[in-house]
Protein backbone atom coordinates (compact mmCIF):
# COMPACT_ATOMS: atom_id res chain seq x y z
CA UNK A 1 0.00 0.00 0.00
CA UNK A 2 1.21 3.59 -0.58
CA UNK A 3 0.54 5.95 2.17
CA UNK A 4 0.41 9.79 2.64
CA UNK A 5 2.86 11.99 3.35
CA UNK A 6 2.75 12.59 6.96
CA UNK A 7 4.84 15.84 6.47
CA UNK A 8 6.24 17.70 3.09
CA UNK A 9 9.60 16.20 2.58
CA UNK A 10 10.90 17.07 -0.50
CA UNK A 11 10.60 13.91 -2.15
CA UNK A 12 9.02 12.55 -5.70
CA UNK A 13 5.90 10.90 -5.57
CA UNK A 14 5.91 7.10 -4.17
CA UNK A 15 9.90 7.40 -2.95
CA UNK A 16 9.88 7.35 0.48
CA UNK A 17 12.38 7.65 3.16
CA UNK A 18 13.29 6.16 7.16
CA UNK A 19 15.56 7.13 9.52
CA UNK A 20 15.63 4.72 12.00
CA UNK A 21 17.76 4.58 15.22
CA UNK A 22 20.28 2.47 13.61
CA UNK A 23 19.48 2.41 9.95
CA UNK A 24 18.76 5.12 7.44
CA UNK A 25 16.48 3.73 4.21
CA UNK A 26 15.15 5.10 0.74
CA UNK A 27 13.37 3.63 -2.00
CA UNK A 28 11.06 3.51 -4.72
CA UNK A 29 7.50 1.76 -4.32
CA UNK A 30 5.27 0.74 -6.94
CA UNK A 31 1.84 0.69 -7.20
CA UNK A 32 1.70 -2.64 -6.98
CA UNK A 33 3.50 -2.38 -3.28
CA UNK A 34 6.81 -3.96 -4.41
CA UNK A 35 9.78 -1.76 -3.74
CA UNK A 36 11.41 -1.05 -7.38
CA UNK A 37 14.73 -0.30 -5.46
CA UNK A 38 15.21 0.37 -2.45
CA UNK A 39 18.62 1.57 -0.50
CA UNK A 40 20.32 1.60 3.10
CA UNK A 41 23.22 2.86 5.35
CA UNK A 42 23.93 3.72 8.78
CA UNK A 43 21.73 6.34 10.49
CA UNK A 44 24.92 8.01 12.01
CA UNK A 45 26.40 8.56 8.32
CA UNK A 46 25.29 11.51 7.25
CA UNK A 47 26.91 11.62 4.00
CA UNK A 48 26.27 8.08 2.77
CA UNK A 49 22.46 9.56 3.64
CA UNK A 50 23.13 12.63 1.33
CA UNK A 51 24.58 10.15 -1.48
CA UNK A 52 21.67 8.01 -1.29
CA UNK A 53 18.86 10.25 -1.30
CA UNK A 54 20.35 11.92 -4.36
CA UNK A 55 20.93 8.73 -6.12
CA UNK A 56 17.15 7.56 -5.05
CA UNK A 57 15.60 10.75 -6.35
CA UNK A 58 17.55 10.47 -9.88
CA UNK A 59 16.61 6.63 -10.32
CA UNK A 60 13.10 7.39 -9.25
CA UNK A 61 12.72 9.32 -12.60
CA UNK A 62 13.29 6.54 -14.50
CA UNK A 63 11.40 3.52 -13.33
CA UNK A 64 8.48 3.29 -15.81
CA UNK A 65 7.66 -0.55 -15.34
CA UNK A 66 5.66 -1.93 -12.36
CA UNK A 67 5.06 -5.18 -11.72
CA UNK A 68 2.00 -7.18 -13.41
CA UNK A 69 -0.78 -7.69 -11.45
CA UNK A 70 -3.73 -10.41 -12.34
CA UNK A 71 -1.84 -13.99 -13.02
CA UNK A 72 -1.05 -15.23 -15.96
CA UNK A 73 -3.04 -13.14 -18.24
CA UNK A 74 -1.75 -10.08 -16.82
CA UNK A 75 1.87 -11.61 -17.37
CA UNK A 76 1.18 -12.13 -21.08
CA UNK A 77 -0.24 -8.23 -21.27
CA UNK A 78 3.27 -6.92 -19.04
CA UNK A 79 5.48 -8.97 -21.82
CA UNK A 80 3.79 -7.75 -25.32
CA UNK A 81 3.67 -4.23 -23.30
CA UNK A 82 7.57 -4.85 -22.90
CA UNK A 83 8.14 -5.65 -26.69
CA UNK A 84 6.04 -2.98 -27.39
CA UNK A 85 8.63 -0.44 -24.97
CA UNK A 86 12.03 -2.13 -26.47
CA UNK A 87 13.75 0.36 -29.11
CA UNK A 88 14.40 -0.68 -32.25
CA UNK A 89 17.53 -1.25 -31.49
CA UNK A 90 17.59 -3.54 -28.82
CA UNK A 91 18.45 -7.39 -29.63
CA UNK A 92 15.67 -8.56 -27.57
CA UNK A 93 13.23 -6.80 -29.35
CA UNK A 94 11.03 -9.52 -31.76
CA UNK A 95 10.20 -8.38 -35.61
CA UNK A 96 6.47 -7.08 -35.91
CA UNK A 97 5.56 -10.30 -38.49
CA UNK A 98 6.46 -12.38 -34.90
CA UNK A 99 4.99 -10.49 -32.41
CA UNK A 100 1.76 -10.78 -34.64
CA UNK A 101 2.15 -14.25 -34.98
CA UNK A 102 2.65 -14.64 -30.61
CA UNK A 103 -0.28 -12.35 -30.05
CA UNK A 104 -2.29 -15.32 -31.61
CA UNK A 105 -0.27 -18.24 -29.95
CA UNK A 106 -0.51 -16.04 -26.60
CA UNK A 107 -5.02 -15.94 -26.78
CA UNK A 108 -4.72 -19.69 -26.78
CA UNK A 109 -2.25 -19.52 -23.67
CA UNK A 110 -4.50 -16.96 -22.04
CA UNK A 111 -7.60 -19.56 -23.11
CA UNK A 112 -5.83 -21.87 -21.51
CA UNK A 113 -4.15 -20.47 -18.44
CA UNK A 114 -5.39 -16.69 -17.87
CA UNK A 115 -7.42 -17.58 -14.79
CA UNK A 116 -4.00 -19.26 -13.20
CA UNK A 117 -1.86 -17.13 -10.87
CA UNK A 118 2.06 -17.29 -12.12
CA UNK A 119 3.22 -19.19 -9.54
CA UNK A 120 0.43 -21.88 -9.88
CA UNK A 121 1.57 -22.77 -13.93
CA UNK A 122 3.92 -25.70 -13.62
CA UNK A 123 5.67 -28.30 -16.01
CA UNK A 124 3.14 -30.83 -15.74
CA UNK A 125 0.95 -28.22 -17.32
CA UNK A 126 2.77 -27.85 -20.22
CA UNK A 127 2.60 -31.55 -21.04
CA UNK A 128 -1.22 -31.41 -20.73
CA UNK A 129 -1.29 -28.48 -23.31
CA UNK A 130 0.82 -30.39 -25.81
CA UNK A 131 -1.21 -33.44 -25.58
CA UNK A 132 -4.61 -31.38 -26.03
CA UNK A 133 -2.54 -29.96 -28.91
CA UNK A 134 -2.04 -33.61 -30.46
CA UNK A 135 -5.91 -34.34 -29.78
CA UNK A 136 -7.46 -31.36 -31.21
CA UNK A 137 -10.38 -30.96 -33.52
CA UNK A 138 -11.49 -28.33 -36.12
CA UNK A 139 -15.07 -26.85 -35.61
CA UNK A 140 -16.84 -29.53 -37.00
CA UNK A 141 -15.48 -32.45 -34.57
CA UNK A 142 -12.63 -33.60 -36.95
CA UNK A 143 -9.64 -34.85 -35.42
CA UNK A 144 -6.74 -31.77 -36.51
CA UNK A 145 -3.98 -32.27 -34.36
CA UNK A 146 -1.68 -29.33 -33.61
CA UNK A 147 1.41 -30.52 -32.51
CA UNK A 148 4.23 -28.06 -34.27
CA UNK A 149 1.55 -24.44 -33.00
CA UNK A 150 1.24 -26.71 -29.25
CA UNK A 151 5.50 -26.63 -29.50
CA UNK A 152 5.62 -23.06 -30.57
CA UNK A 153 2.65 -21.35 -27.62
CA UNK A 154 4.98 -23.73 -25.19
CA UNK A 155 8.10 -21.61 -26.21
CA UNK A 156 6.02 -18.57 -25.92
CA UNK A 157 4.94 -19.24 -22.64
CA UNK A 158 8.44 -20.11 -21.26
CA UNK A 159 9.64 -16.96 -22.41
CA UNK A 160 6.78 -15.13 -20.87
CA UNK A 161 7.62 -16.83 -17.47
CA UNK A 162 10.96 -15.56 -18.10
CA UNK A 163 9.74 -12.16 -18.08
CA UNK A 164 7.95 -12.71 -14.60
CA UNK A 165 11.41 -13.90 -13.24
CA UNK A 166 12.70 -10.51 -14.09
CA UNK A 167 9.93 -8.64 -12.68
CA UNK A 168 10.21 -10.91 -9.68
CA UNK A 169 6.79 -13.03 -9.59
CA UNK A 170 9.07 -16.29 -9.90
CA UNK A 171 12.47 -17.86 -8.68
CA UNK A 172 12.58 -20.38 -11.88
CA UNK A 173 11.30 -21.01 -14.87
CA UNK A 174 8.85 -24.27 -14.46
CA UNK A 175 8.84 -24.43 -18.63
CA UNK A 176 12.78 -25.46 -18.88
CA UNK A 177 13.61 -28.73 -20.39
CA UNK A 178 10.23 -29.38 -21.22
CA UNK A 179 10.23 -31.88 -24.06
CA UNK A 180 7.67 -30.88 -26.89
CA UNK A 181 5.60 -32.88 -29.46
CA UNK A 182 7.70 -34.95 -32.09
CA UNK A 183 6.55 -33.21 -35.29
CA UNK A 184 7.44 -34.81 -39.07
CA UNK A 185 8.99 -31.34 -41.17
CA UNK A 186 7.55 -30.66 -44.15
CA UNK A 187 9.79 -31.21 -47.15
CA UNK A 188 7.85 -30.45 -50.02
CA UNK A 189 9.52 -28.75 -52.92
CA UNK A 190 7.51 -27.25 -55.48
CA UNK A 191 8.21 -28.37 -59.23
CA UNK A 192 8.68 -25.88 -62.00
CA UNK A 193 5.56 -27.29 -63.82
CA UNK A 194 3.37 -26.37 -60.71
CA UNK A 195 5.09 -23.08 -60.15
CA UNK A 196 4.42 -22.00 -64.17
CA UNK A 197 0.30 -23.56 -63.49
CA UNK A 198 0.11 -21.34 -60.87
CA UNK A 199 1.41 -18.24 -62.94
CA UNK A 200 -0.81 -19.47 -65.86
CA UNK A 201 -3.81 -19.57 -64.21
CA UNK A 202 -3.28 -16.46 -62.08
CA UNK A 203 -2.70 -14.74 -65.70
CA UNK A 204 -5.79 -16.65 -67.19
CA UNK A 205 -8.06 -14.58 -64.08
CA UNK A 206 -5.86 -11.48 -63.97
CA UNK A 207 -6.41 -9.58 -61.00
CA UNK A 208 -6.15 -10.60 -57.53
CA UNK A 209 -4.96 -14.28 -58.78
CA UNK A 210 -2.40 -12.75 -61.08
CA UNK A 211 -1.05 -10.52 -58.16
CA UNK A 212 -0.47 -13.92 -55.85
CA UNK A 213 1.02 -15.93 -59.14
CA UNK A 214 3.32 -13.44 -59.58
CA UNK A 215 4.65 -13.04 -55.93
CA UNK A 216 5.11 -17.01 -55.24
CA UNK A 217 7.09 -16.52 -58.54
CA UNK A 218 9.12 -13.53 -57.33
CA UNK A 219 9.87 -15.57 -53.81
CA UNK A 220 10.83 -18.26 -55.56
CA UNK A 221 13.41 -15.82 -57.42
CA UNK A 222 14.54 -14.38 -54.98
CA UNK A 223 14.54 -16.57 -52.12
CA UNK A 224 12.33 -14.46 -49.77
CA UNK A 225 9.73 -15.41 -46.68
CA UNK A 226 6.66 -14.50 -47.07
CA UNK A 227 6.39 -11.41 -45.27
CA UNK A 228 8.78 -9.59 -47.17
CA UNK A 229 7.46 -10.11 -50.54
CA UNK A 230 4.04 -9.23 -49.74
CA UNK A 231 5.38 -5.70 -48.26
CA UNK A 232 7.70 -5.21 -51.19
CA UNK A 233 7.65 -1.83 -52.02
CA UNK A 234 8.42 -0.35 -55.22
CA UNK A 235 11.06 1.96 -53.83
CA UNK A 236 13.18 -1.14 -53.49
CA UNK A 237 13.42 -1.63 -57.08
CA UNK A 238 16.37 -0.20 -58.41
CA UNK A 239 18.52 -0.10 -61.70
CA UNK A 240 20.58 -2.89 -60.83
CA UNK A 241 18.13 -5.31 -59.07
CA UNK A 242 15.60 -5.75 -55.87
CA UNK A 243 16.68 -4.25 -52.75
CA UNK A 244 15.44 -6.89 -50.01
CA UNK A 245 15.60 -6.27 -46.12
CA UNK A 246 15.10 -8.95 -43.97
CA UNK A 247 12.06 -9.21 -42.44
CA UNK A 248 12.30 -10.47 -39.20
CA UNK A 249 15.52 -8.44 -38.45
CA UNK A 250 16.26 -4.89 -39.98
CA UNK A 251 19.03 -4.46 -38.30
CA UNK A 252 20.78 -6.74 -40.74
CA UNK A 253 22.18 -5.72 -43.92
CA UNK A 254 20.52 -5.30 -47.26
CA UNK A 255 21.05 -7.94 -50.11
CA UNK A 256 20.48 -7.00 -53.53
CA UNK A 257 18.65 -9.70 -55.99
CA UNK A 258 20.50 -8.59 -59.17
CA UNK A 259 18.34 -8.70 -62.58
CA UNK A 260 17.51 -11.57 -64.47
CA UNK A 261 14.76 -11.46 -67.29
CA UNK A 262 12.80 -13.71 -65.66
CA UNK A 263 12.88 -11.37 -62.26
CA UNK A 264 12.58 -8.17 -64.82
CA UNK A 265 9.96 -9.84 -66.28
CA UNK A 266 7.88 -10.78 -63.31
CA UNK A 267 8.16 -7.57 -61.56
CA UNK A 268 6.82 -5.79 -64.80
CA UNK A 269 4.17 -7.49 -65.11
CA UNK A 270 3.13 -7.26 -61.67
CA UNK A 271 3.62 -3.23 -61.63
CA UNK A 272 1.21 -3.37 -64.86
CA UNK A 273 -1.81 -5.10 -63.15
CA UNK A 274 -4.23 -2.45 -63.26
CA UNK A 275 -5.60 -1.97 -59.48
CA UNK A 276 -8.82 0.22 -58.88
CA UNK A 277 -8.98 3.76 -59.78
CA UNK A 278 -8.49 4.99 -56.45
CA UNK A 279 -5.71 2.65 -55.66
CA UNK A 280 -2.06 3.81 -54.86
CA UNK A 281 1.07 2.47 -56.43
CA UNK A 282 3.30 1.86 -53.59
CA UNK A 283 3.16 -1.92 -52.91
CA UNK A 284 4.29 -3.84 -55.92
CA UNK A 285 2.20 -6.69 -54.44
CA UNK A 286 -0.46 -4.88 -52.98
CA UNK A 287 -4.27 -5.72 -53.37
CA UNK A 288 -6.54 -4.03 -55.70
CA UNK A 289 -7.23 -1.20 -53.45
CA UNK A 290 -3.45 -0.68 -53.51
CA UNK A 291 -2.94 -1.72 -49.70
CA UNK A 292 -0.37 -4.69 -48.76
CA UNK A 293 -2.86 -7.90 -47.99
CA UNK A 294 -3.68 -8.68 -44.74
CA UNK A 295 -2.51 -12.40 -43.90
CA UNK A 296 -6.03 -14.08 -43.80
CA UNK A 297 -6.93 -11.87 -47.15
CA UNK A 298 -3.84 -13.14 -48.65
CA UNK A 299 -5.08 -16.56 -47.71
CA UNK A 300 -8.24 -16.15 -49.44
CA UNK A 301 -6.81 -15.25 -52.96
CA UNK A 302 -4.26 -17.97 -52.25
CA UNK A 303 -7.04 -20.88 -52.06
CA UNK A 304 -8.96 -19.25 -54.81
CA UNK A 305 -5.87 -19.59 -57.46
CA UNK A 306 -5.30 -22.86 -55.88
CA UNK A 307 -7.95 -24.30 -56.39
CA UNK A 308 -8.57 -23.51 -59.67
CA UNK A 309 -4.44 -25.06 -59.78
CA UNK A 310 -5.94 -28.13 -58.42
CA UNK A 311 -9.24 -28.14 -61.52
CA UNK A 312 -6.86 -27.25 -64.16
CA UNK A 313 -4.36 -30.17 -63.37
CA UNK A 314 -7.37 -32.62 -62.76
CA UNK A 315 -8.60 -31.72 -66.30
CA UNK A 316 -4.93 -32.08 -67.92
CA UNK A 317 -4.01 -35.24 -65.74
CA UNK A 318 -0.88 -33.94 -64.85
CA UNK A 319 0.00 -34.06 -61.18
CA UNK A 320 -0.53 -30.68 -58.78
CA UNK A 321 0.19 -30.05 -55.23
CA UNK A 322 -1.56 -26.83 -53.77
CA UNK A 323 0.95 -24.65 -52.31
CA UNK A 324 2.52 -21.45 -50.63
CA UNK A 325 4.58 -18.78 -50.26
CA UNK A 326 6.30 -20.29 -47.55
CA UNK A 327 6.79 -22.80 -49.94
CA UNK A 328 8.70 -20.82 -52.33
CA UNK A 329 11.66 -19.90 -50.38
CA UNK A 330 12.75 -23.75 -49.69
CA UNK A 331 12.53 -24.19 -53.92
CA UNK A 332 14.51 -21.13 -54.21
CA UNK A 333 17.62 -22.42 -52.23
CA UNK A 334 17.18 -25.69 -53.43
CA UNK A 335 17.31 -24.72 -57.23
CA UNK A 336 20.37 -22.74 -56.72
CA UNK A 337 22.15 -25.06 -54.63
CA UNK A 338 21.46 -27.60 -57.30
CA UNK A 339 22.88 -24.94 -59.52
CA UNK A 340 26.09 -24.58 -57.60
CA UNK A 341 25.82 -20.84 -56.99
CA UNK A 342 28.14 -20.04 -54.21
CA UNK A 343 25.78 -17.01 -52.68
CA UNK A 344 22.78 -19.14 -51.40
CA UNK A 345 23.34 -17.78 -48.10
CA UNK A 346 24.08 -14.15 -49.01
CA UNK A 347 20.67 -14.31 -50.37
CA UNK A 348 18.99 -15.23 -47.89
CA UNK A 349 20.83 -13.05 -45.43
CA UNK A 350 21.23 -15.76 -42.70
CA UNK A 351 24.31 -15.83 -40.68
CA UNK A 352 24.03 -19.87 -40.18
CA UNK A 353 24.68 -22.00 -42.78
CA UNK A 354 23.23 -24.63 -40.71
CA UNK A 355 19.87 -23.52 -41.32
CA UNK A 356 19.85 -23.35 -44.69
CA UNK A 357 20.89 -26.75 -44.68
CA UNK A 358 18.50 -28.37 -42.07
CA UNK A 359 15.06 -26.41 -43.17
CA UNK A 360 15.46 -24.68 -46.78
CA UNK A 361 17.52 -27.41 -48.60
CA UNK A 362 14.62 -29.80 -50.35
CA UNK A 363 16.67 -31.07 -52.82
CA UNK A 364 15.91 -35.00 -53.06
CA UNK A 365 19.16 -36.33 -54.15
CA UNK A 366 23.19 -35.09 -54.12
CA UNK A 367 25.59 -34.59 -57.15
CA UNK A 368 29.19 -34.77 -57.07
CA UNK A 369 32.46 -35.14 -58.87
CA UNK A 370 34.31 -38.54 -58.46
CA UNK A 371 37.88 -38.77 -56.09
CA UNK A 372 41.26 -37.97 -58.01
């Protein structure tokens, strides 16, 4: 609790101040009654008093954090309000594309464990989420299991809990070491016959469909997630190529996609889609209205071009697997590693060649020169 001032003493608001027979003390209390700092010395030392006042008063200025009040929930709230605080220029602060993607792992968390205090979550929890996760159903009763999302909200939650140990709700973190849900990786690689159906048919509809075959083709091109293509702005094309920043980090470097007609191509043809009247011209892959897609209307023109992928294939008898932009990146590194280019990782501005390796590399078989 945070009382009155008995008497005017000169101090900010909520630092307060004892001078006891043997011990002189100063601090900072929050509203949530925790002491933010809080300082002590000798009563008989006058100066060390002096020092310490002064130093409380200057530190009180800059405590803007309190501690989160209301369980778990209230946790979750403190650590996206944390994020949120971060400059851009701090490491620990997450790109905007994966806070988005946490605050919907988090509202399954919260679903889950809002109404639990923070000291009550413990590991044995976390193995009863992951097994709901392998034994849930869609909204019409089907099995849907959900093991690799169940691994991912886990991670989230541990480094939520992390965050209380800093503000001081917990001693350790009860998520460590927690084994997750065996998931099987996804290694499909996308053929050149599907990628050019999918550019066929987008060009056979025009419009929206066109916009989406021609942006799987571009991040297939240029080896780029998701994200980044679909906020590709046309300031980033230059004379010599495509100007890409990475989009989970921009503190990273820039990597320039140099030209080749196929790129030139693409990117023409994209620019020329006519959009509505009213529509700007910034986003090269933006939707008719001239705005960058939102991820669940980028999903919808997706499944429409797919689909008519899928009828088209049927019809020809020719073999078609429905597919993504997430999709596209893997079939980017794979074609030029099959290729032999030596800037595979350039491109895709990662610092670990390990990951290119373990998650992009879909190629099904190995080529190599014989010994001496």
């Amino acid at each position: 609790m945070i009382r009155s001032r008995l008497k005017p003493d000169g101090l900010p608001f909520r630092v307060y101040e004892r001078l006891g027979t043997r011990v002189y003390s100063i601090g900072y209390k929050m509203k949530s009654g925790v002491w933010a700092f809080r300082y002590d010395c000798p009563a008989n030392d006058a100066a060390e008093i002096r020092a310490l006042r002064r130093q409380a008063i200057e530190e009180s200025a800059r405590v803007v954090e309190d501690r989160p009040e209301g369980g778990f929930a209230s946790l979750v709230q403190g650590w996206f309000a944390w994020q949120e605080s971060l400059p851009a220029s701090d490491t620990r602060k997450r790109a905007a594309s994966t806070i988005t993607e946490n605050a919907r792992e988090a509202a399954n968390l919260v679903k889950a464990w809002g109404h639990f205090q923070v000291s009550e979550i413990t590991r044995s929890m976390a193995y009863e989420y992951l097994d709901a996760c392998l034994q849930a159903t869609d909204k019409n009763g089907k099995l849907r299991p959900r093991p690799e999302k169940g691994n991912k909200e886990i991670s989230l939650a541990r480094l939520v809990l992390e965050y209380g140990i800093r503000k001081g709700l917990l001693e350790a973190n009860p998520l460590d070491k927690v084994t997750k849900n065996k998931t099987a990786k996804d290694k499909r690689y996308v053929t050149n016959e599907e990628m050019d159906l999918a550019v066929e048919i987008g060009r056979k509809f025009g419009g929206a469909r066109l916009i989406v075959a021609l942006a799987l083709r571009t991040a297939w091109l240029c080896v780029r997630r998701s994200v980044e293509v679909r906020a590709l702005q046309r300031d980033a094309i230059k004379d010599t190529g495509i100007l890409w920043q990475d989009g989970k980090n921009r503190r990273k470097p820039a990597v320039l996609i140099e030209w080749s007609p196929e790129l030139s191509a693409t990117i023409d043809e994209a620019i020329a889609i006519k959009r509505n009247s009213v529509a700007g011209t910034m986003f090269v892959f933006g939707n008719m209205r001239g705005q960058p897609y939102t991820k669940g209307g980028w999903k919808a023109m997706l499944d429409d071009l797919m689909r008519e992928c899928e009828k088209a294939a049927a019809e020809r008898l020719v073999g078609f697997v429905k597919f993504s932009l997430q999709d596209c990146r893997p079939k980017g590194v794979s074609d030029k590693l099959e290729r032999g280019d030596t800037d595979t990782q350039d491109a895709t501005l990662h610092s670990n060649a390990k990951m290119i390796e373990t998650i992009y590399d879909r190629r099904k078989s190995r080529k190599a020169t014989p010994a001496a």
